[in-house]
N, C-alpha and C. Protein backbone atom coordinates (compact mmCIF):
# COMPACT_ATOMS: atom_id res chain seq x y z
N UNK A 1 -11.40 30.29 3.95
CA UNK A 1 -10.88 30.12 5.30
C UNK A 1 -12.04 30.13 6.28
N UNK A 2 -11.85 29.53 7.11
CA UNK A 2 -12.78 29.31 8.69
C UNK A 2 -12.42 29.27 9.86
N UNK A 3 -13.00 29.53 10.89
CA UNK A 3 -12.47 29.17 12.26
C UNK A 3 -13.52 28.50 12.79
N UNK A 4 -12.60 27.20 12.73
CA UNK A 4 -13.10 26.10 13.42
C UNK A 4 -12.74 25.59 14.69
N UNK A 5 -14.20 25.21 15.54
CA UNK A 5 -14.22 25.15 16.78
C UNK A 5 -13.50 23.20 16.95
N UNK A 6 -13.00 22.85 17.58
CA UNK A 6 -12.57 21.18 17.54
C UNK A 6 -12.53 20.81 18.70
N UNK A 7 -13.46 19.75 18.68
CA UNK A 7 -13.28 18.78 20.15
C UNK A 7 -13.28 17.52 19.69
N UNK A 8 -12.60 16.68 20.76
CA UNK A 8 -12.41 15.17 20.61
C UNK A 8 -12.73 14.18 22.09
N UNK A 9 -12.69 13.37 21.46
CA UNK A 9 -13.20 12.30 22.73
C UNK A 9 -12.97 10.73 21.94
N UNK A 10 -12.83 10.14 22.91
CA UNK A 10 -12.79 8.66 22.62
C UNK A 10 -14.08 7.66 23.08
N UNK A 11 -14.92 6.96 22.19
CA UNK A 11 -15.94 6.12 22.14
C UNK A 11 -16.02 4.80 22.14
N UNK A 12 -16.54 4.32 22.56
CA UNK A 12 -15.99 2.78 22.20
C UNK A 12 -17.66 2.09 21.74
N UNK A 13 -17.53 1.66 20.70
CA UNK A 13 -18.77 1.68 19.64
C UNK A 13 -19.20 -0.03 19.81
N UNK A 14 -20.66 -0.45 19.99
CA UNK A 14 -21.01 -1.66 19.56
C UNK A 14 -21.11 -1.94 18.09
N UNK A 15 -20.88 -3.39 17.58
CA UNK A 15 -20.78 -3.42 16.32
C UNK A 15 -21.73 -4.93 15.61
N UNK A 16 -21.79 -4.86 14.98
CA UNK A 16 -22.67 -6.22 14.54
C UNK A 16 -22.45 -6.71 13.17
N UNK A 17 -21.28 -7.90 13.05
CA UNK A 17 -21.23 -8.20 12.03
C UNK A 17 -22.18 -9.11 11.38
N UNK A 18 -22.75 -8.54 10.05
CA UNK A 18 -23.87 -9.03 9.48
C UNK A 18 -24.15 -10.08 9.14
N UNK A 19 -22.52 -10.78 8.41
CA UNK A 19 -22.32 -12.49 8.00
C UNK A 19 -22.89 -13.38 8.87
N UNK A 20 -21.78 -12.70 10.30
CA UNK A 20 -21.80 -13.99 11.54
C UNK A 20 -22.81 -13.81 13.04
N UNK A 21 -23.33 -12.52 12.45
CA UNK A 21 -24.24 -12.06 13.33
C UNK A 21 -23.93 -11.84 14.90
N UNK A 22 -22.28 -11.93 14.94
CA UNK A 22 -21.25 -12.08 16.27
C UNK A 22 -21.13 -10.24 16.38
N UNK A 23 -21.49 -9.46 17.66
CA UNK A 23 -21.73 -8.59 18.37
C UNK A 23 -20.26 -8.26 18.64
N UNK A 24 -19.24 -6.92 18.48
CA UNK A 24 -18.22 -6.81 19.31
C UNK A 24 -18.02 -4.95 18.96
N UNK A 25 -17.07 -5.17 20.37
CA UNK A 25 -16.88 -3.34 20.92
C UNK A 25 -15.67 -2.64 20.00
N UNK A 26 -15.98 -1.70 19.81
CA UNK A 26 -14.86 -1.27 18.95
C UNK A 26 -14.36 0.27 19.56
N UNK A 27 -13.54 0.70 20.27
CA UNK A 27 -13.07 2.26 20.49
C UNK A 27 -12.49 2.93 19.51
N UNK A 28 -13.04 3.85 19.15
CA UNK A 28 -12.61 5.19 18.11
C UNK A 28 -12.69 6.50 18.52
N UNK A 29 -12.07 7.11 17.86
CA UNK A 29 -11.69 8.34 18.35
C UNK A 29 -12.64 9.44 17.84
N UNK A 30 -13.36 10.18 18.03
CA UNK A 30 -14.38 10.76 17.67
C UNK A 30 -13.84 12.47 17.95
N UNK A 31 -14.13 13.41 16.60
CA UNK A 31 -13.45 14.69 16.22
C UNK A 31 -14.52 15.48 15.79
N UNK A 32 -15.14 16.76 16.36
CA UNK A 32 -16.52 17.29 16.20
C UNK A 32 -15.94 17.97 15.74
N UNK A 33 -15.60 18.81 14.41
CA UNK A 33 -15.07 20.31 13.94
C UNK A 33 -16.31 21.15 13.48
N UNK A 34 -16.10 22.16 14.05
CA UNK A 34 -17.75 23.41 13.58
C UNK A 34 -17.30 24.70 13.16
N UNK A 35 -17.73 24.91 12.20
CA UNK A 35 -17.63 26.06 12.12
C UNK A 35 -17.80 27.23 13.17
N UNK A 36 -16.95 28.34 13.48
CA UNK A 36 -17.27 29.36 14.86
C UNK A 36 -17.52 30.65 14.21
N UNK A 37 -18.76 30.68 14.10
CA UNK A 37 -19.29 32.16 14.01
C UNK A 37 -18.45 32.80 12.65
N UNK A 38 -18.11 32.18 12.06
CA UNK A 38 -17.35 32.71 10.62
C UNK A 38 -18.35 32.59 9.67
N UNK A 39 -19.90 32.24 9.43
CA UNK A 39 -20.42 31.95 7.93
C UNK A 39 -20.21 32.85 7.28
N UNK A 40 -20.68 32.79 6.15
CA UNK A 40 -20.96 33.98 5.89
C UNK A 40 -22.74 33.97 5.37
N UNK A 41 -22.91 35.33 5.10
CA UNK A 41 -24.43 35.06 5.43
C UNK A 41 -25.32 34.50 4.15
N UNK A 42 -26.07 33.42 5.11
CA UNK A 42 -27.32 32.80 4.07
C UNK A 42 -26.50 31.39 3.64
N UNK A 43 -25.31 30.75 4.19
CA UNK A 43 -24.69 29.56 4.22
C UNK A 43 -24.78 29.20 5.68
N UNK A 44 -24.90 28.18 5.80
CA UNK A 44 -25.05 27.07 6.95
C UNK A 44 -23.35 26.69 7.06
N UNK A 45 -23.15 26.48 8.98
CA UNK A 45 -22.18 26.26 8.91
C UNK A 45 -21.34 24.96 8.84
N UNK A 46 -20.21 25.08 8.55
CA UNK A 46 -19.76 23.69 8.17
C UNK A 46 -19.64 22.44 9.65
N UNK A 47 -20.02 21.73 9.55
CA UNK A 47 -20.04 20.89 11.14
C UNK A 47 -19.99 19.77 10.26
N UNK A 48 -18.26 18.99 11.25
CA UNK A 48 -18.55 17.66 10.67
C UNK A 48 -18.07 16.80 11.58
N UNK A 49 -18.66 15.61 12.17
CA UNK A 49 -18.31 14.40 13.24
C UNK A 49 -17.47 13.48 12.34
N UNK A 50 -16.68 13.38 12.55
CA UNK A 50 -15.75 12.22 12.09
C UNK A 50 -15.05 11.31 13.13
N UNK A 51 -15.28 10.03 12.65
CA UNK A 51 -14.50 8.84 13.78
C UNK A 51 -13.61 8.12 13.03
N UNK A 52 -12.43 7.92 13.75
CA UNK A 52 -11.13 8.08 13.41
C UNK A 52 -10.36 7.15 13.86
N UNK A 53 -9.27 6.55 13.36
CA UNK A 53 -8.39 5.44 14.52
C UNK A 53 -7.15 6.40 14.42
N UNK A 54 -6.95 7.27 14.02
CA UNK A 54 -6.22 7.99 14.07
C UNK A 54 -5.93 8.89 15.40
N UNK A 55 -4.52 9.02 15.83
CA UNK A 55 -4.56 9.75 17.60
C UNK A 55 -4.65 10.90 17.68
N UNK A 56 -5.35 11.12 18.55
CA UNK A 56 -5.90 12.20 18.62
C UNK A 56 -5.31 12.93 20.09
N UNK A 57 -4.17 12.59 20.33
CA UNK A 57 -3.50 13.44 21.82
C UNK A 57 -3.31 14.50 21.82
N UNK A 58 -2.68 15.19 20.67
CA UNK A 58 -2.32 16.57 20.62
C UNK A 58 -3.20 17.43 19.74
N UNK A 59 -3.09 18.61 19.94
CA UNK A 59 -4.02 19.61 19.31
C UNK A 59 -3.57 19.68 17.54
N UNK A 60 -1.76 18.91 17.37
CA UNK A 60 -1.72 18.88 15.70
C UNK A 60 -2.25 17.32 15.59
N UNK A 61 -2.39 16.63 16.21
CA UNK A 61 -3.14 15.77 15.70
C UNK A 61 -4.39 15.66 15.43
N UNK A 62 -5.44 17.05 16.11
CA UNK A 62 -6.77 17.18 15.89
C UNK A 62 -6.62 17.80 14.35
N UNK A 63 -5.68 18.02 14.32
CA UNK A 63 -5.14 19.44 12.93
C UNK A 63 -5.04 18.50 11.87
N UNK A 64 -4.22 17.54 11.90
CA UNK A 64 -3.96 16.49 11.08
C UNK A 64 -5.09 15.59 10.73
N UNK A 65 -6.12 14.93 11.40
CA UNK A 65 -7.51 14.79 11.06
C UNK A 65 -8.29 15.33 10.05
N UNK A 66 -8.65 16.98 11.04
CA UNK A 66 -9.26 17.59 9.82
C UNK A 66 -9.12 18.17 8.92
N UNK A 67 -7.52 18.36 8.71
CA UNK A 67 -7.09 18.71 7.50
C UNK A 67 -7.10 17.24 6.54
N UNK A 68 -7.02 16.35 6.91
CA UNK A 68 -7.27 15.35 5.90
C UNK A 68 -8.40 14.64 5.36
N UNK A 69 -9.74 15.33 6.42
CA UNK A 69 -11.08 15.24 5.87
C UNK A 69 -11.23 16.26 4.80
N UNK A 70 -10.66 17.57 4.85
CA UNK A 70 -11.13 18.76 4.14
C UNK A 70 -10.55 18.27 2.99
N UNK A 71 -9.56 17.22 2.42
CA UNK A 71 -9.06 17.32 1.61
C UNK A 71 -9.91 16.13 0.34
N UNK A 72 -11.09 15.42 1.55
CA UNK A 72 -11.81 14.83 0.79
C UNK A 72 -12.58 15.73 -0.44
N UNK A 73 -12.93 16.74 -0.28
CA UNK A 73 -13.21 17.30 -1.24
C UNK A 73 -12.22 17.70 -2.54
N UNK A 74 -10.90 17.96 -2.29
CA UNK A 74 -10.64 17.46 -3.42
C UNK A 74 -10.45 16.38 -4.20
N UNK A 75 -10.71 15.47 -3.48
CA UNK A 75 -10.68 13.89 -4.15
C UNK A 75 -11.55 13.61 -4.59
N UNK A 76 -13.06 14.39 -4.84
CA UNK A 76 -13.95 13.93 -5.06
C UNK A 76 -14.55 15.28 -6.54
N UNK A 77 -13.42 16.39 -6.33
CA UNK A 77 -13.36 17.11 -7.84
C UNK A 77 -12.77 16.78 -8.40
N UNK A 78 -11.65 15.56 -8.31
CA UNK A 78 -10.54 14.69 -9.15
C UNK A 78 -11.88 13.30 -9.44
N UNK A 79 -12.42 12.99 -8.71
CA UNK A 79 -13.03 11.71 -9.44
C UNK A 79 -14.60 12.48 -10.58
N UNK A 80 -14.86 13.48 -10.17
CA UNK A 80 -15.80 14.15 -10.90
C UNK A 80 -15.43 14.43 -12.46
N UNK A 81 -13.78 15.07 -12.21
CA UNK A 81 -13.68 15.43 -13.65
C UNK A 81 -12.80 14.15 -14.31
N UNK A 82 -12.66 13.06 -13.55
CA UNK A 82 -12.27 12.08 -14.02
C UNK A 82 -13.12 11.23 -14.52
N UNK A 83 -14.10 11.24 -13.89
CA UNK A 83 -15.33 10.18 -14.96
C UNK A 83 -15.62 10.73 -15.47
N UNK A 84 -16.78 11.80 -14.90
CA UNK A 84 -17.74 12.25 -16.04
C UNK A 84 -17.30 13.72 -16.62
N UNK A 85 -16.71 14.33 -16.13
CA UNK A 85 -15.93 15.55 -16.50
C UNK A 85 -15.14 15.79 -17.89
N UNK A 86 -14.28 16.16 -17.41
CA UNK A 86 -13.07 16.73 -18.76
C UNK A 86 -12.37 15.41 -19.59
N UNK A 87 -12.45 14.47 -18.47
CA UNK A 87 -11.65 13.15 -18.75
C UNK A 87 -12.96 12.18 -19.70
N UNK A 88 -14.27 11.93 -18.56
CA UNK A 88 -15.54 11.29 -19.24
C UNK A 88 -14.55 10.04 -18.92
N UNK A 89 -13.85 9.20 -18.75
CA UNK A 89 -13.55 7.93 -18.82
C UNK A 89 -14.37 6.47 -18.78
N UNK A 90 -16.02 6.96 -18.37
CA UNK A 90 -16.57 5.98 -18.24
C UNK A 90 -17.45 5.76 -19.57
N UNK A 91 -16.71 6.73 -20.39
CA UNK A 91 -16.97 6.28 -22.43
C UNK A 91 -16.29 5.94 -23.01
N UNK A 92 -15.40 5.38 -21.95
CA UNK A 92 -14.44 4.72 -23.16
C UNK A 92 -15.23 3.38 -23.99
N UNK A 93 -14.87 3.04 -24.64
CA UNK A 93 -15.46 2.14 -25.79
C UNK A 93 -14.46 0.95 -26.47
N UNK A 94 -13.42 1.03 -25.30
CA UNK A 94 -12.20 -0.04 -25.43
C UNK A 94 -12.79 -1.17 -24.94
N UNK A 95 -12.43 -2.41 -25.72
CA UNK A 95 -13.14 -3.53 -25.80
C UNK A 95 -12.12 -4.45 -24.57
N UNK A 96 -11.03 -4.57 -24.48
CA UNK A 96 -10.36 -5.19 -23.07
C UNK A 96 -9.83 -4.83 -22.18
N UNK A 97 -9.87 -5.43 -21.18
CA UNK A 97 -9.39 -5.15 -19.56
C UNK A 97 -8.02 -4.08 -19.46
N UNK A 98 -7.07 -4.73 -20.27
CA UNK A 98 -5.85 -4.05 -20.50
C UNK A 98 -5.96 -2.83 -20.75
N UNK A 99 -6.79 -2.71 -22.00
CA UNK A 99 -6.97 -1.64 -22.78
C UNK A 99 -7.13 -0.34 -21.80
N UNK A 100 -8.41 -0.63 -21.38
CA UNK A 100 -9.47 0.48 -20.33
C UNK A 100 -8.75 0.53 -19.36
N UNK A 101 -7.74 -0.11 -18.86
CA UNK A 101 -7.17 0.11 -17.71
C UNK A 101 -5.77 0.94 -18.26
N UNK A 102 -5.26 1.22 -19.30
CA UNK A 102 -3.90 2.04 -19.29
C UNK A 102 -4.39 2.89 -19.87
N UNK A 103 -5.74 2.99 -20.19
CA UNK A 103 -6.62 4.65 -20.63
C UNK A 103 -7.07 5.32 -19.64
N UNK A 104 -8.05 5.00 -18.96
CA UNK A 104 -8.09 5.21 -17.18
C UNK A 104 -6.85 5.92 -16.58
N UNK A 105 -6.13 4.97 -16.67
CA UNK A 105 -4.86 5.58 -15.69
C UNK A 105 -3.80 7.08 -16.80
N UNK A 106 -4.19 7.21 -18.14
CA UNK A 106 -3.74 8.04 -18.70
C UNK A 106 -4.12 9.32 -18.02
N UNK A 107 -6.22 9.28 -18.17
CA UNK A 107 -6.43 10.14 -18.00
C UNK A 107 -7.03 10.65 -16.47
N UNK A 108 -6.87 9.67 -15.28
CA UNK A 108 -6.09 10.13 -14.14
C UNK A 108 -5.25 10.59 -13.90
N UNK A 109 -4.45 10.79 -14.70
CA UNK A 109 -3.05 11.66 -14.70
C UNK A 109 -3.42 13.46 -15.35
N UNK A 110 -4.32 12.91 -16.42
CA UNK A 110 -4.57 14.19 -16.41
C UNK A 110 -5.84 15.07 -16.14
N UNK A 111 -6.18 14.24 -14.97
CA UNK A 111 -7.72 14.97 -14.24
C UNK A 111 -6.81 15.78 -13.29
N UNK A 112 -5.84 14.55 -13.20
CA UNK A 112 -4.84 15.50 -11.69
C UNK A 112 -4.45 16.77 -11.85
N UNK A 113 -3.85 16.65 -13.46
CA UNK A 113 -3.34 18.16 -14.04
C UNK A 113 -4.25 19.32 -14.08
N UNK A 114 -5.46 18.94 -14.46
CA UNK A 114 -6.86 19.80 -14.51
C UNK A 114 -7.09 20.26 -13.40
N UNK A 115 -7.00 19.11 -12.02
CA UNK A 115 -7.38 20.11 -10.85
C UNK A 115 -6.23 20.44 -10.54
N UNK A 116 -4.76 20.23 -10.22
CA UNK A 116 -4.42 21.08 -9.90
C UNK A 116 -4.19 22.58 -10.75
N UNK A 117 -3.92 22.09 -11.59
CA UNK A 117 -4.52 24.11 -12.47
C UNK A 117 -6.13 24.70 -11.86
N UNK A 118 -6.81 23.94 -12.01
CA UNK A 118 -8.07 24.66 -11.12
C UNK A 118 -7.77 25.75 -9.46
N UNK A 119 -7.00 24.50 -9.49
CA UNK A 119 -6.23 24.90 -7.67
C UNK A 119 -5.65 26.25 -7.57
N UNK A 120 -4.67 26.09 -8.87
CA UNK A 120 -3.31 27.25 -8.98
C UNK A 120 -4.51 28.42 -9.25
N UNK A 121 -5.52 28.55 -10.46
CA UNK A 121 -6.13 29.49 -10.67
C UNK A 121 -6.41 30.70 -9.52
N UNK A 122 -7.25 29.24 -9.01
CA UNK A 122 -8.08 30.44 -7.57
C UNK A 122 -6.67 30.80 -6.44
N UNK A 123 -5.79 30.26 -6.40
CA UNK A 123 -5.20 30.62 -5.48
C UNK A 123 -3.97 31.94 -5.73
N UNK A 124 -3.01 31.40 -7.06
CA UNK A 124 -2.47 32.08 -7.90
C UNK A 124 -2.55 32.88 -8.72
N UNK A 125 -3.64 33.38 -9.24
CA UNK A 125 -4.36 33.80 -10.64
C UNK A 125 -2.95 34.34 -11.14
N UNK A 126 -2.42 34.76 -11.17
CA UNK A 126 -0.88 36.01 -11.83
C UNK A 126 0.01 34.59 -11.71
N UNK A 127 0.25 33.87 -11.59
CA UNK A 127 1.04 32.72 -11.86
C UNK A 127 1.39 32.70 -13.10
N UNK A 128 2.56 32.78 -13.88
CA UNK A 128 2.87 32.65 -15.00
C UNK A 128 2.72 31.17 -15.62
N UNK A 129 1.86 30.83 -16.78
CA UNK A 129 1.31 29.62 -17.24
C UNK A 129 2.71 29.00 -17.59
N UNK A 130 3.50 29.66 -17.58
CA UNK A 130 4.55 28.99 -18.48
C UNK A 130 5.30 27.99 -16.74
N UNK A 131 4.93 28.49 -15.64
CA UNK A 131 5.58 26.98 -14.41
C UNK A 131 4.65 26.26 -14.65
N UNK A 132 3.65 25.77 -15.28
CA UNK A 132 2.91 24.69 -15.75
C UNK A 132 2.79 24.34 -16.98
N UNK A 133 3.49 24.86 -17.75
CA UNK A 133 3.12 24.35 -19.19
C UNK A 133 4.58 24.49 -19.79
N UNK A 134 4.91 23.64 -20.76
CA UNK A 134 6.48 23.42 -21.58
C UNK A 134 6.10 24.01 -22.74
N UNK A 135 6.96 24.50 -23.25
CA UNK A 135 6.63 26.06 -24.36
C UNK A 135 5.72 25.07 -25.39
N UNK A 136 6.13 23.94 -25.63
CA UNK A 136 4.88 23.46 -26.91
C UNK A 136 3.55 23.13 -26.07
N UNK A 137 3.57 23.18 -24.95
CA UNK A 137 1.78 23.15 -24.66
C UNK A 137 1.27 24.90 -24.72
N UNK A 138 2.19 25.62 -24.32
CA UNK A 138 1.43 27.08 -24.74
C UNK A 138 1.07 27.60 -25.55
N UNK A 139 2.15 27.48 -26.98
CA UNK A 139 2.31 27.33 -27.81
C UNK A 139 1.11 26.53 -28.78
N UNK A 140 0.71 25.50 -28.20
CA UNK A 140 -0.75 25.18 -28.46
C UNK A 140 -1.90 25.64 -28.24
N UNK A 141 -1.81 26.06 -26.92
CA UNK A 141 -3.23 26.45 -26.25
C UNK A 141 -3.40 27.86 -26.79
N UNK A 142 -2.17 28.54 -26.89
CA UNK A 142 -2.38 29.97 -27.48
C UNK A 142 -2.61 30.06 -29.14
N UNK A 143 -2.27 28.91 -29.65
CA UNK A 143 -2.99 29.01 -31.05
C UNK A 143 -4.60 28.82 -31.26
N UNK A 144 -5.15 27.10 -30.25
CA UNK A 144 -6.12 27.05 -30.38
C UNK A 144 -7.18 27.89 -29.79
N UNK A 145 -6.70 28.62 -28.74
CA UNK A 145 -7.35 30.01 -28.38
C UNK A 145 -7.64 31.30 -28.95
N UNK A 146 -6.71 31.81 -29.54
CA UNK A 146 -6.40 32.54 -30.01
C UNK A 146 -6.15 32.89 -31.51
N UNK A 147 -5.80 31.23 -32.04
CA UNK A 147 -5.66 31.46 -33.68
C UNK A 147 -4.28 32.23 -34.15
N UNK A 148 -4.05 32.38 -35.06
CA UNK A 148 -2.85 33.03 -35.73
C UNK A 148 -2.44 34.27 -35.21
N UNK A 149 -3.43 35.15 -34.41
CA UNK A 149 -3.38 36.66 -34.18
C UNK A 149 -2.81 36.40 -32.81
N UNK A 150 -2.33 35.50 -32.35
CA UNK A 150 -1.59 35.48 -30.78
C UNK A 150 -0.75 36.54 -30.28
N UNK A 151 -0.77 36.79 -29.45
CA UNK A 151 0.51 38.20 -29.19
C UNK A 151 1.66 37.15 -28.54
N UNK A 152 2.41 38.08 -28.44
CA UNK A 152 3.81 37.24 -28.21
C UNK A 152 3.89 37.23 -26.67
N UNK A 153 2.70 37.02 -25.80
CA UNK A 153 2.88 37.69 -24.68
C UNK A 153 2.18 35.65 -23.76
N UNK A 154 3.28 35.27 -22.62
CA UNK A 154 3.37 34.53 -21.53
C UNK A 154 1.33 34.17 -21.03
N UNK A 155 0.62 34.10 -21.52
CA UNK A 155 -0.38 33.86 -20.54
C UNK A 155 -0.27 33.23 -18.95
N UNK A 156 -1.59 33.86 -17.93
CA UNK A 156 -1.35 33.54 -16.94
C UNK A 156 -2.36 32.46 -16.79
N UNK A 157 -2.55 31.77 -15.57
CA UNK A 157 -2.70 30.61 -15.02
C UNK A 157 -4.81 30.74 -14.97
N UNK A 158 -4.90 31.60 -14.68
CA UNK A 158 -6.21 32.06 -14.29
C UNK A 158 -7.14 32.25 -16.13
N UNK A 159 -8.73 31.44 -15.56
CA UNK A 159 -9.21 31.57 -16.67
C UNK A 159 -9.83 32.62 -16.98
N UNK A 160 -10.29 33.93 -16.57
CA UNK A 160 -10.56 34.99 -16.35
C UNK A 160 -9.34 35.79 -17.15
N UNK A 161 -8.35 35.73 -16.90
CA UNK A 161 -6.99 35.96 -17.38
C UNK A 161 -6.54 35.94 -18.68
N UNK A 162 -6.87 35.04 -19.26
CA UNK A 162 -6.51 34.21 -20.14
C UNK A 162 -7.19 34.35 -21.16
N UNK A 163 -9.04 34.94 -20.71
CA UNK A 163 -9.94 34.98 -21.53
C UNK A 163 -9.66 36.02 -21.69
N UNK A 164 -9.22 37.32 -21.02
CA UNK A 164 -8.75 38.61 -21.69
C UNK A 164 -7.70 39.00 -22.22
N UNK A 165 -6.70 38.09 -22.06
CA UNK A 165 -5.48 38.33 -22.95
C UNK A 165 -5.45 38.17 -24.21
């Protein structure tokens, strides 16, 4: 969590398209969010300028902005563990278009699952694994974890958790 300072203003930007080399004005909405005196110490604070066509009249629309920049970061721990991560998709070794493309999209589906369990962890840790998992995925994970000596006992959501159960 942070407390962030937010101001806005409207700009109206010169532009230069490179093809036609034709010059024109463009107005955008420009959203300064800073961190206020919340770091914590020996981190730099978060400050980010973003320009926007998005309206910016009301104070939930400054809200609505930067809550949808902050969320770039999770889109970018979904494409992490989607290529090169848990998923690796950019090894696949499928020889056609078709192919690599309904493997891709398999395991986009389940980078999604990965982060959001990442998500639930830190936020939930005591979350019972079983609102995310259907008794034969626990049932799995608690064998290949655990092996034959499993206790008969629900694991939770958290990997910390999980490693001591």
């Amino acid at each position: 969590m942070a407390n962030m300072a937010v101001r806005a203003c409207e700009a109206t930007l010169e532009f230069k398209d490179k093809r036609t080399k034709r010059r024109f004005l463009k107005t955008v909405n420009v959203v300064c969010a800073s961190e206020d005196g919340t770091t914590p110490a020996g981190e730099k604070p978060v400050q980010w300028l973003l320009l926007t066509n998005r309206p910016i009249k009301t104070a939930e629309d400054l809200r609505h902005v930067v809550e949808g920049y902050a969320q770039r970061w999770r889109i970018e721990e979904f494409h992490r563990t989607w290529k090169s991560g848990a998923c690796d998709v950019e090894k696949t070794q499928l020889r056609s278009a078709g192919a690599a493309e309904k493997w891709a999209t398999m395991l986009a589906a389940v980078a999604v699952r990965i982060e959001r369990l990442k998500l639930l962890s830190r936020k939930e840790p005591d979350r019972p694994a079983s609102d995310d998992f259907s008794p034969i995925e626990l049932k799995a994970i608690v064998l290949v974890r655990f092996g034959e000596q499993a206790r008969k006992k629900v694991p939770r959501v958290s990997r910390q958790r999980l490693a001591r159960w």
